[in-house]
C-alpha atoms as a PDB file:
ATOM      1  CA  UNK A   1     -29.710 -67.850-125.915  1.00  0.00           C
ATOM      2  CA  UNK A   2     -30.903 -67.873-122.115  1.00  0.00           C
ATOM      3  CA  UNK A   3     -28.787 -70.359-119.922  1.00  0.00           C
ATOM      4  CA  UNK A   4     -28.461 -71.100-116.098  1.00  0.00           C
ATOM      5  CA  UNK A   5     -25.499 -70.916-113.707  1.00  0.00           C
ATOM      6  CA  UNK A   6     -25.750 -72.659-110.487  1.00  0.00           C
ATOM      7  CA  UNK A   7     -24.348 -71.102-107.350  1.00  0.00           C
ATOM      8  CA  UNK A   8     -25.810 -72.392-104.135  1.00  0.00           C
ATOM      9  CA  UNK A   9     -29.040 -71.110-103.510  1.00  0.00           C
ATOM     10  CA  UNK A  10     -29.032 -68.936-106.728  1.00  0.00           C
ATOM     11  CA  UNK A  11     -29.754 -69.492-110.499  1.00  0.00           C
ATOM     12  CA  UNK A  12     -28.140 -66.822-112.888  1.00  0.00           C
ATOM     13  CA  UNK A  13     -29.194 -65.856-116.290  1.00  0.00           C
ATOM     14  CA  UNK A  14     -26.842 -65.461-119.571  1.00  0.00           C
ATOM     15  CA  UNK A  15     -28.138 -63.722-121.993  1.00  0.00           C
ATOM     16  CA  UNK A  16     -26.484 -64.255-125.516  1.00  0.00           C
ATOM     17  CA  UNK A  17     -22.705 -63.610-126.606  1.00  0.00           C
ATOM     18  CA  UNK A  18     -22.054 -60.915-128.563  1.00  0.00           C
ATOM     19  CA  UNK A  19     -18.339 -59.564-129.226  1.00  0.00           C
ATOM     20  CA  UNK A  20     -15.349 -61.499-127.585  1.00  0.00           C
ATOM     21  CA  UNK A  21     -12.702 -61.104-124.494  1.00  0.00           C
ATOM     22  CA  UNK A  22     -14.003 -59.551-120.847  1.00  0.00           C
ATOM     23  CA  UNK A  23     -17.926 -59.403-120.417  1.00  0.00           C
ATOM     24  CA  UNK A  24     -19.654 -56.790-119.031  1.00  0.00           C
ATOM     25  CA  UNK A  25     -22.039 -57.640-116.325  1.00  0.00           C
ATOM     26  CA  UNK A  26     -25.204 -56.103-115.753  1.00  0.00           C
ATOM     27  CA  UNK A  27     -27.072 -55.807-112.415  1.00  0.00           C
ATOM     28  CA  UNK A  28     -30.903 -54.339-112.141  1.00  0.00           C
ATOM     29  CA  UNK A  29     -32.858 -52.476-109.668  1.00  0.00           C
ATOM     30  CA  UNK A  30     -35.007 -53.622-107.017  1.00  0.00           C
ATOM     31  CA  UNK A  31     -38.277 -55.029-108.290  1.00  0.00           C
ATOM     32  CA  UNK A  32     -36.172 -55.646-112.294  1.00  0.00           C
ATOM     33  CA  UNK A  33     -34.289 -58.743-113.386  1.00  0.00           C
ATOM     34  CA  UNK A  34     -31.595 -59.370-115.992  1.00  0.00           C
ATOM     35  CA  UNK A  35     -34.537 -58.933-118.934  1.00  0.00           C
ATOM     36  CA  UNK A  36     -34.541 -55.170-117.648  1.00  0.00           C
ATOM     37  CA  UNK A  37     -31.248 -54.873-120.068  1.00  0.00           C
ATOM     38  CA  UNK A  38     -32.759 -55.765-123.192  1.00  0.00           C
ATOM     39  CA  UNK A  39     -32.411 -52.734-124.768  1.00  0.00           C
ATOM     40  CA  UNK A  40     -29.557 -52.205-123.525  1.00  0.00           C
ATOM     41  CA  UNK A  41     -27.207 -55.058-124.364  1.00  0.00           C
ATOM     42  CA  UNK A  42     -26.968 -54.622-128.399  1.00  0.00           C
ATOM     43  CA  UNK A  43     -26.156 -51.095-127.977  1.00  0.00           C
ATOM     44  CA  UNK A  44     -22.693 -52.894-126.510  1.00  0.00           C
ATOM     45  CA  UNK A  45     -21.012 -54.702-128.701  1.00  0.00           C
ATOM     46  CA  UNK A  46     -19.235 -57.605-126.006  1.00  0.00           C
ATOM     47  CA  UNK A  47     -20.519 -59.915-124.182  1.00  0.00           C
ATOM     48  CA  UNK A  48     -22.814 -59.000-121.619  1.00  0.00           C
ATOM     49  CA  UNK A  49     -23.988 -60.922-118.249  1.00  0.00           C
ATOM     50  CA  UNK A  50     -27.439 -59.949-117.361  1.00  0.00           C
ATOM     51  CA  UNK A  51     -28.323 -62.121-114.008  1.00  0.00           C
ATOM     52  CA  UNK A  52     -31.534 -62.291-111.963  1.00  0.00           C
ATOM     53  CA  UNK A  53     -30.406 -61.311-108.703  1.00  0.00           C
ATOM     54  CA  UNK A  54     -31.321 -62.913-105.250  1.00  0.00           C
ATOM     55  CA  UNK A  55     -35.431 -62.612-104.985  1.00  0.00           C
ATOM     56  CA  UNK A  56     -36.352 -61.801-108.509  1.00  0.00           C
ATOM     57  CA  UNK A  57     -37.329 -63.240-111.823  1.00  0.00           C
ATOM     58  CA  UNK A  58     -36.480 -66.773-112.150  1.00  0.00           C
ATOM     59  CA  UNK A  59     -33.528 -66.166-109.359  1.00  0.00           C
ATOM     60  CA  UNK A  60     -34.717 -68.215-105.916  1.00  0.00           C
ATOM     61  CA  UNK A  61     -36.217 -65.645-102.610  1.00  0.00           C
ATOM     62  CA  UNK A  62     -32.643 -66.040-100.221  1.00  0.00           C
ATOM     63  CA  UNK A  63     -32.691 -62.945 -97.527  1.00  0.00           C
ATOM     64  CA  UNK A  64     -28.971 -62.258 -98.790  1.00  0.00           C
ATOM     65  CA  UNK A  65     -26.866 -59.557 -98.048  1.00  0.00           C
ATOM     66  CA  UNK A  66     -24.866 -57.520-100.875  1.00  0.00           C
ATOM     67  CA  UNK A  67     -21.583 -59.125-100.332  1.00  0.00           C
ATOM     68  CA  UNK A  68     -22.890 -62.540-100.269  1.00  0.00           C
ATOM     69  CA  UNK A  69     -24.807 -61.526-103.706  1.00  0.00           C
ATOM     70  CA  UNK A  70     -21.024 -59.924-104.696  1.00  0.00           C
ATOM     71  CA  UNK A  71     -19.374 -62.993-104.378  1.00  0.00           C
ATOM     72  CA  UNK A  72     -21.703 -65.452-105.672  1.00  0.00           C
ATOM     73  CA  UNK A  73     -21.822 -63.414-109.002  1.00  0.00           C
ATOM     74  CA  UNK A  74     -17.858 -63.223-109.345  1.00  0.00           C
ATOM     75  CA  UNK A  75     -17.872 -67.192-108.523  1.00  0.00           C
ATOM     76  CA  UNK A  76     -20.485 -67.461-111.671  1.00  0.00           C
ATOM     77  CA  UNK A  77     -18.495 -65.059-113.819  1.00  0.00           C
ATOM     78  CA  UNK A  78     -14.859 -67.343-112.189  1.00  0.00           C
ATOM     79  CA  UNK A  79     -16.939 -70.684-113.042  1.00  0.00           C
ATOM     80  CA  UNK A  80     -17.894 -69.166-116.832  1.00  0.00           C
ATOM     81  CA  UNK A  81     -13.603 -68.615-117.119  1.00  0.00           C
ATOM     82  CA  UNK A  82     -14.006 -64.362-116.739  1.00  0.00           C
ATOM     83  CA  UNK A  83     -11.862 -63.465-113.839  1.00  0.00           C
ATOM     84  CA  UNK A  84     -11.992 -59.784-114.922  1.00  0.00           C
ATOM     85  CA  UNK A  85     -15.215 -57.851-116.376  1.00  0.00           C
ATOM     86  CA  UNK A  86     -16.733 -54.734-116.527  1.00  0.00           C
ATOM     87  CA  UNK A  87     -19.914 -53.963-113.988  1.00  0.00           C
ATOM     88  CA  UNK A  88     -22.470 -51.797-114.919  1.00  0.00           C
ATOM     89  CA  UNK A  89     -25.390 -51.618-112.050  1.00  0.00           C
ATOM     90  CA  UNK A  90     -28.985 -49.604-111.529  1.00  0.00           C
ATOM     91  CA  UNK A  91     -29.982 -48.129-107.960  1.00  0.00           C
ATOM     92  CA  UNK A  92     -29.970 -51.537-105.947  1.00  0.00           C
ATOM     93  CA  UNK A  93     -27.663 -52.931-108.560  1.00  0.00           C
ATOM     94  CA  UNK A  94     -25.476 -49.989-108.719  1.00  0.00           C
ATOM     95  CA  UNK A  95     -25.021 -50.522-104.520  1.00  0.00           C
ATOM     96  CA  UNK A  96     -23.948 -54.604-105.836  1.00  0.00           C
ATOM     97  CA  UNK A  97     -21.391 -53.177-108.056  1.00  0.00           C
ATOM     98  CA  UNK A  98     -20.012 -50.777-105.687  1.00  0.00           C
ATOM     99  CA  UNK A  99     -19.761 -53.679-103.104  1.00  0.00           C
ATOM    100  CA  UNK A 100     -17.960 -55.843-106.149  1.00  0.00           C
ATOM    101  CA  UNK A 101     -15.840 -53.036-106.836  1.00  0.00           C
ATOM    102  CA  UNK A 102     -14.239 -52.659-103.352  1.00  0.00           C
ATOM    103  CA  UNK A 103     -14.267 -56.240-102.754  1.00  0.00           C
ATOM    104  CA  UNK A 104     -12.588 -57.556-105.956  1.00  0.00           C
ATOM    105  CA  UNK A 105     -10.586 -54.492-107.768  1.00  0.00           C
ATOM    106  CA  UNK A 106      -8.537 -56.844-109.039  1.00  0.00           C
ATOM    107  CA  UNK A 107     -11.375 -58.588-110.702  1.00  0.00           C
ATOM    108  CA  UNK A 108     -13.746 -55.326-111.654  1.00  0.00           C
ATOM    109  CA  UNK A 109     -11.946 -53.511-114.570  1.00  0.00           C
ATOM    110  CA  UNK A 110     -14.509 -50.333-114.503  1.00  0.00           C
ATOM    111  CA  UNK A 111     -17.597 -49.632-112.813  1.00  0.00           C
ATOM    112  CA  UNK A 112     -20.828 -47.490-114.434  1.00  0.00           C
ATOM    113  CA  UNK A 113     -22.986 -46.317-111.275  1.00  0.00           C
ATOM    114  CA  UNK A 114     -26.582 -45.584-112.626  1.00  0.00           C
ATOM    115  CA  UNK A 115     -28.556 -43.594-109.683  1.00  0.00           C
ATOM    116  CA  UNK A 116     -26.797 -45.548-107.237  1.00  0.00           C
ATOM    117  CA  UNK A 117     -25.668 -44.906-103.337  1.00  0.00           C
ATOM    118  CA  UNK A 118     -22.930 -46.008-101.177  1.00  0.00           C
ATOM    119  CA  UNK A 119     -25.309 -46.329 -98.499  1.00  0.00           C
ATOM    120  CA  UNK A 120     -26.579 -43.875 -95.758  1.00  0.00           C
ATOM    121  CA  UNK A 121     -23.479 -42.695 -93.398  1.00  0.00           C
ATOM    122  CA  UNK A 122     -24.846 -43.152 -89.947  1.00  0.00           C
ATOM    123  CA  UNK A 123     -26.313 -46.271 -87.790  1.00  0.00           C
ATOM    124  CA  UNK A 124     -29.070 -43.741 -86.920  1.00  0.00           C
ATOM    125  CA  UNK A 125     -30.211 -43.038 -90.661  1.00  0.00           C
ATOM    126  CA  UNK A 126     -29.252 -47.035 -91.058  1.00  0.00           C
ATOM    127  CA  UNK A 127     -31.938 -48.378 -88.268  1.00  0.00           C
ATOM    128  CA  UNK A 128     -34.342 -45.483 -89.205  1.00  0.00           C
ATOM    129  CA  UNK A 129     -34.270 -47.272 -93.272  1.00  0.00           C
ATOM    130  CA  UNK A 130     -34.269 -50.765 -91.898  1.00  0.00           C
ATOM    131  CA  UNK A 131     -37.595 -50.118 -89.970  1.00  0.00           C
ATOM    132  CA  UNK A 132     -38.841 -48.526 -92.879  1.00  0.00           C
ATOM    133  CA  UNK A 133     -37.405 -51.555 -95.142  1.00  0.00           C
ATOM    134  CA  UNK A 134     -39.409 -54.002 -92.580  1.00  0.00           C
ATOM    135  CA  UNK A 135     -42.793 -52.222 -92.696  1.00  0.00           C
ATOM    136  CA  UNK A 136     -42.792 -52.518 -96.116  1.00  0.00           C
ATOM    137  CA  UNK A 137     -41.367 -56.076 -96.594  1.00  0.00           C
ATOM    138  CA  UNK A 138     -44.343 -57.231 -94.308  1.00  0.00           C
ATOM    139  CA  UNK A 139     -46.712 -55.190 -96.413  1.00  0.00           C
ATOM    140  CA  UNK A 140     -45.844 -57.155 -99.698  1.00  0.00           C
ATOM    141  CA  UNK A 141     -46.143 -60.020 -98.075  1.00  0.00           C
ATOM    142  CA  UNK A 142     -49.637 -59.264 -96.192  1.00  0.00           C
ATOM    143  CA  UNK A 143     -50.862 -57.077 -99.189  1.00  0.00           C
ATOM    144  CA  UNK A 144     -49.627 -59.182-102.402  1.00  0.00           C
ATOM    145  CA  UNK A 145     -47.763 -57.816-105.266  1.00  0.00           C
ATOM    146  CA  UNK A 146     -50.940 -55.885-107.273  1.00  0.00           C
ATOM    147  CA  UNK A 147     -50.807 -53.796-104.212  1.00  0.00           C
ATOM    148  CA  UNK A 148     -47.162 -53.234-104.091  1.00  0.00           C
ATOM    149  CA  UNK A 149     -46.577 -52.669-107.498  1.00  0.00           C
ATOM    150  CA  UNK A 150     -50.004 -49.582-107.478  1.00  0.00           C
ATOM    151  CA  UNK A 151     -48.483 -48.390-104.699  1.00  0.00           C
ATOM    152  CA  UNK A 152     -44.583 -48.687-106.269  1.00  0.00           C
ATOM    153  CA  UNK A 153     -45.091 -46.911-109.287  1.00  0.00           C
ATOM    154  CA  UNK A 154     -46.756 -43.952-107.451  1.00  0.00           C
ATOM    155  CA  UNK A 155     -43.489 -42.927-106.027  1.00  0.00           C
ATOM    156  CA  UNK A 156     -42.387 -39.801-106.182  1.00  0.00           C
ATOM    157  CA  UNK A 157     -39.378 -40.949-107.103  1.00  0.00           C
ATOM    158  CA  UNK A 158     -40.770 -42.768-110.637  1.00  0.00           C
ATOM    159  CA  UNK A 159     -43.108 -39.659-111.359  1.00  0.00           C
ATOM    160  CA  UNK A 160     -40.738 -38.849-114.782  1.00  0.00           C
ATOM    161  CA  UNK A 161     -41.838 -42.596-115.924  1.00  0.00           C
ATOM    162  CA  UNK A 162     -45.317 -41.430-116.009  1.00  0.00           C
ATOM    163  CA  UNK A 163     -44.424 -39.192-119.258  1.00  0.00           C
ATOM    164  CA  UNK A 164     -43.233 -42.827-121.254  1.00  0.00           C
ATOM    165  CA  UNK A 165     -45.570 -44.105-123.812  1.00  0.00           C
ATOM    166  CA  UNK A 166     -47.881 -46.878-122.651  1.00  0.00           C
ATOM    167  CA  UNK A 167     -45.659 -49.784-124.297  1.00  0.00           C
ATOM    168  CA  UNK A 168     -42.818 -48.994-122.224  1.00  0.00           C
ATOM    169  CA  UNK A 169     -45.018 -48.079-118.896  1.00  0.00           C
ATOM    170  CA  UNK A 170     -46.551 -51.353-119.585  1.00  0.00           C
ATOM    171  CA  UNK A 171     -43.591 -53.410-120.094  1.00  0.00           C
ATOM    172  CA  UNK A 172     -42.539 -51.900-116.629  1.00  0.00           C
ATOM    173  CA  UNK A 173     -45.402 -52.785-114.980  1.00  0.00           C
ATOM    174  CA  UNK A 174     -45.200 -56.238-116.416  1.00  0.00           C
ATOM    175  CA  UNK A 175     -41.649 -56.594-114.571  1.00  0.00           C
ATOM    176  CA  UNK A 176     -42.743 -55.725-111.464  1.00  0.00           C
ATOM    177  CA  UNK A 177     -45.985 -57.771-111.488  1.00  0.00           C
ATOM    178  CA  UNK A 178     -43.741 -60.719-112.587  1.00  0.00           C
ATOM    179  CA  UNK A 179     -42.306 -60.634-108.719  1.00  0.00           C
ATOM    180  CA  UNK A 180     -42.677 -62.658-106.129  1.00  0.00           C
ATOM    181  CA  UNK A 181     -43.873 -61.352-102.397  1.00  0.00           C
ATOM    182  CA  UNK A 182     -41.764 -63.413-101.003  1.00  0.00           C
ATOM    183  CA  UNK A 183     -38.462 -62.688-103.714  1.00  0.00           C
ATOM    184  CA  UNK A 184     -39.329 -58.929-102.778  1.00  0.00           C
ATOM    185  CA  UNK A 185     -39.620 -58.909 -98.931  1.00  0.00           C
ATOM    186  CA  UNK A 186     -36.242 -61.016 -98.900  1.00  0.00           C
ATOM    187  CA  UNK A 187     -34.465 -58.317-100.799  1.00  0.00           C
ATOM    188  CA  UNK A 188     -35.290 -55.702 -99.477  1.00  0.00           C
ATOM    189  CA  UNK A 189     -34.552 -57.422 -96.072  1.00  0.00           C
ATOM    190  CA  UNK A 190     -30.852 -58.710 -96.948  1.00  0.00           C
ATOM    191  CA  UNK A 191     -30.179 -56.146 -99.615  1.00  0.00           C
ATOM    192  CA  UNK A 192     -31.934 -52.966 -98.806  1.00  0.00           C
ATOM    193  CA  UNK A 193     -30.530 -49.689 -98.261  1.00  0.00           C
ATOM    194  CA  UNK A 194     -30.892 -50.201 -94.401  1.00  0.00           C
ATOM    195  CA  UNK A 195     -29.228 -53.302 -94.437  1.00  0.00           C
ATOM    196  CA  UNK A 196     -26.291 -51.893 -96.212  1.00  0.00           C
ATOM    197  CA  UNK A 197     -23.007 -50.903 -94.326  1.00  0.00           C
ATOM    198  CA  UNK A 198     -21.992 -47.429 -95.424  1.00  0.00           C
ATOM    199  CA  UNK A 199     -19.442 -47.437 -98.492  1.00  0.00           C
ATOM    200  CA  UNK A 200     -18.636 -43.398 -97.635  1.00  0.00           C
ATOM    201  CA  UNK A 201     -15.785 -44.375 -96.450  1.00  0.00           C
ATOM    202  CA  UNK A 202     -14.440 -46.424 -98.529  1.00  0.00           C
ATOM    203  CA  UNK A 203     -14.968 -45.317-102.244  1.00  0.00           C
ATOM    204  CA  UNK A 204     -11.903 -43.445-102.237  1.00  0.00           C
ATOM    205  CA  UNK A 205     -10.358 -46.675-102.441  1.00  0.00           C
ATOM    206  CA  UNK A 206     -11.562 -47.416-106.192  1.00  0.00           C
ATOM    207  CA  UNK A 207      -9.107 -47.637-108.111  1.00  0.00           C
ATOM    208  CA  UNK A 208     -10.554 -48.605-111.728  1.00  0.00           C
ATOM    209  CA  UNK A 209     -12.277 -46.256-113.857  1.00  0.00           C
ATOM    210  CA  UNK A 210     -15.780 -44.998-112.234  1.00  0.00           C
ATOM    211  CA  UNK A 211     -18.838 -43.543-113.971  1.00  0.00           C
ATOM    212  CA  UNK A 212     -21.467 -41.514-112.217  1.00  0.00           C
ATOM    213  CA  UNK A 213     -24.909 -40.938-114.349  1.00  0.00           C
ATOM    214  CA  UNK A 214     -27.603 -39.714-113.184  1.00  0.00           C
ATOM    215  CA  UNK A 215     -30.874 -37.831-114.084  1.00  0.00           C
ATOM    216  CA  UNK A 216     -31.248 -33.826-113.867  1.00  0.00           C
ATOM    217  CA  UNK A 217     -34.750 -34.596-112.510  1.00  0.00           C
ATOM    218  CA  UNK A 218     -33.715 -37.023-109.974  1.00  0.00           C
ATOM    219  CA  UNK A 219     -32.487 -34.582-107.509  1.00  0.00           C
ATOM    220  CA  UNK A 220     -31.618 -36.938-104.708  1.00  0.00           C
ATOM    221  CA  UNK A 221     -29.486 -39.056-106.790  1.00  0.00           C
ATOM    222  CA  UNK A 222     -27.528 -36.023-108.415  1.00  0.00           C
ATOM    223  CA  UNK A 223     -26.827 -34.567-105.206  1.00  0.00           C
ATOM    224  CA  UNK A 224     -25.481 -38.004-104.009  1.00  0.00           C
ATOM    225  CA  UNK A 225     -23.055 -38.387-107.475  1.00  0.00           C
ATOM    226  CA  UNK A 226     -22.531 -35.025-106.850  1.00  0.00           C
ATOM    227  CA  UNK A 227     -20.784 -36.029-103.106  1.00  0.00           C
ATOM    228  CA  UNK A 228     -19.154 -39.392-104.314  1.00  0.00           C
ATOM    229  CA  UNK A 229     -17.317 -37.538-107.400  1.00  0.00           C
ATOM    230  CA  UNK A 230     -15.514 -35.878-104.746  1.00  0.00           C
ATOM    231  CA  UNK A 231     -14.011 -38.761-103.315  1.00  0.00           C
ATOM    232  CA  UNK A 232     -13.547 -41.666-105.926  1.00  0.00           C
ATOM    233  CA  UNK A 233     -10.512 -41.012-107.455  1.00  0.00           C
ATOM    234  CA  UNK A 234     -10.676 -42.006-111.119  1.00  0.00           C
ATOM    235  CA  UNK A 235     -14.222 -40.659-111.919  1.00  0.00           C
ATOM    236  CA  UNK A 236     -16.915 -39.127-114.665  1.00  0.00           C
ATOM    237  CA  UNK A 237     -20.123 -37.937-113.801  1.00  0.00           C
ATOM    238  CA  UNK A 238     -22.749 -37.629-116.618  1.00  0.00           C
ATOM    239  CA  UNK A 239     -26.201 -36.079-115.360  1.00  0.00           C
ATOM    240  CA  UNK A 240     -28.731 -36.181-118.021  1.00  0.00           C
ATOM    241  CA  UNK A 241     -31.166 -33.613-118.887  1.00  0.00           C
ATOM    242  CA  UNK A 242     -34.786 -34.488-118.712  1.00  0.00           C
ATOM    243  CA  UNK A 243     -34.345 -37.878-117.147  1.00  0.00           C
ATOM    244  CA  UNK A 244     -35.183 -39.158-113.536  1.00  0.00           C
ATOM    245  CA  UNK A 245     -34.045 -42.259-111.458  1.00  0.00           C
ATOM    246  CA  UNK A 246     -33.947 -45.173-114.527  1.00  0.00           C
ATOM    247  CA  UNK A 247     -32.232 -43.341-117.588  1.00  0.00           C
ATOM    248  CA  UNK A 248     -32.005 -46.447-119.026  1.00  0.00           C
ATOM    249  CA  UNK A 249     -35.528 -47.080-119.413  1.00  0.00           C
ATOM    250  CA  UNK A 250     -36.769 -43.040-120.023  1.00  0.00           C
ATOM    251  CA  UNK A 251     -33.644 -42.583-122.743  1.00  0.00           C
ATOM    252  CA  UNK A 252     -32.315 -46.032-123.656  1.00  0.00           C
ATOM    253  CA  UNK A 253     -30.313 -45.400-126.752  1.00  0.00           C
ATOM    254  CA  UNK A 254     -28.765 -42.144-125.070  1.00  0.00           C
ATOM    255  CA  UNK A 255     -27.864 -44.684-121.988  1.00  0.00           C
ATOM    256  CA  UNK A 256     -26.010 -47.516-124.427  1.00  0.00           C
ATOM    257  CA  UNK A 257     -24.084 -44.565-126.428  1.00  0.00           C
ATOM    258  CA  UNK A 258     -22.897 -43.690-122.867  1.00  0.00           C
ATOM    259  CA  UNK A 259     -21.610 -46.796-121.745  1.00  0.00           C
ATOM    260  CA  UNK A 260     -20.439 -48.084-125.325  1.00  0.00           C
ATOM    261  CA  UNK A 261     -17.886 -44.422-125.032  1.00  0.00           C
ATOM    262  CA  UNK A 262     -17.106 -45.191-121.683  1.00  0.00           C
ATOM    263  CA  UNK A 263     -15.840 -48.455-122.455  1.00  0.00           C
ATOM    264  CA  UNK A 264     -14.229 -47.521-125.647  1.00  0.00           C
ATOM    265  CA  UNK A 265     -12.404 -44.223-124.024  1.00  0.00           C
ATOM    266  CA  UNK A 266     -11.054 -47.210-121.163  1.00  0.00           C
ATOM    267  CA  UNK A 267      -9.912 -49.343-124.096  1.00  0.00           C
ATOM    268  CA  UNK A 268      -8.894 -47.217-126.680  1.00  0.00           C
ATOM    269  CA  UNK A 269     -11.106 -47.592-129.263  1.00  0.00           C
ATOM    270  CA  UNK A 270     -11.802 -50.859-129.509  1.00  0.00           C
ATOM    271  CA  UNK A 271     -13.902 -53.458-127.893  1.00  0.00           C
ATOM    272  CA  UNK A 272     -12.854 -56.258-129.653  1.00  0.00           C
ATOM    273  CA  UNK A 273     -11.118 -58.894-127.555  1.00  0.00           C
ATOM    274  CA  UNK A 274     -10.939 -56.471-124.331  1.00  0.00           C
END
């Protein structure tokens, strides 16, 4: 059951109930939506929270920054009656959940960090990503999203997704073309990694439990978890062999099982009522 949540500008997306007590909210990548967590969500038996953030799927194109996006998702979880939940978050969702975690820690009871980044340190490497950010908002625009997503999935950085079988490329592909030009430019304008204040200096403050995972093939990303071990306090690092940037689409099952222990070693066994 698919239903939507209101908040300003936004329209969230709740995908089915499944278990009982805090929910665990899921938050995609850049050019994904809250269907990217199919496959995910019965490997976890609770309730999960999969929205469409600002600029994709059925969500409405606002140039939004992350905390704006941070606290309009905790006001839909607040208006829902969950004023504590579990965030799990991918790359550009993985950034969101670091912002929710250091804005509400009274609110974000553990956080799973899936090839994510607190940001670059300097305002130098900051303005150098923004221009970059720009050139290629105005490209999706000019250019249209069959362009973007050819040139997208030609990354370097999404070269290990070339090895999937054709469903799963396809579905993918699907995702992406299912964007808007104007959803995409947006985000990457109010929520790109140029945009984004540095969190370096701030995740030792995280207090709940933390988990790193990364792939061993994504070697920017490891050596990133790598650094932020080292300063969050309370924190696991899984880095799994074989995988690149998006473990949970190139090894979904191995993905859930992670999680689902997580969240069971956090509660004790038991995810009922949690």
């Amino acid at each position: 059951m698919k239903n939507v949540i209101q908040i300003g500008d936004h329209s969230f997306y709740h995908i089915n109930r499944v278990g009982k007590g805090a929910p665990v909210v899921f938050l995609h990548g850049f050019t994904g939506s809250g269907s990217t967590w199919r496959t995910i969500a019965p490997l976890i038996p609770c309730e999960t929270f999969m929205p469409d953030l600002a600029g994709h799927g059925r969500t409405k194109a606002v140039c939004t920054d992350l905390e704006t996006e941070a606290e309009s998702i905790k006001r839909a979880m607040n208006d829902r009656g969950f004023f504590s939940f579990h965030v799990v978050g991918y790359s550009m969702g993985g950034r969101l959940a670091l912002a929710m975690g250091l804005m509400y820690p009274e609110a974000v009871r553990s956080l799973v960090l899936e090839s994510a980044s607190p940001g670059l340190e300097t305002e130098a490497e900051r303005e150098e990503r923004r221009k970059a950010d720009e050139e290629l908002a105005s490209k999706i625009e000019n250019k249209g999203i069959e362009w973007f997503v050819d040139f997208w999935e030609n990354i370097p950085m999404f070269e290990t997704q070339k090895w999937l079988p054709e469903s799963i490329r396809e579905s993918v592909r699907r995702e992406r073309q299912n964007q808007t030009e104007t959803g995409l430019a947006s985000s990457l304008r109010g929520m790109g990694t140029g945009a984004q204040k540095s969190y370096w200096n701030r995740i030792h403050e995280l207090t709940m439990p933390v988990l790193l995972i990364t792939g061993s093939l994504d070697h920017k990303f490891t050596n990133i978890a790598r650094l932020m071990k080292k300063r969050i306090p309370n924190c696991q690092w899984m880095k799994i062999d074989g995988a690149g940037h998006a473990i949970h689409v190139e090894q979904h099952e191995k993905f859930g099982t992670i999680v689902k222990t997580f969240l069971l070693e956090i509660k004790g066994g038991n995810l009922d009522g949690f």
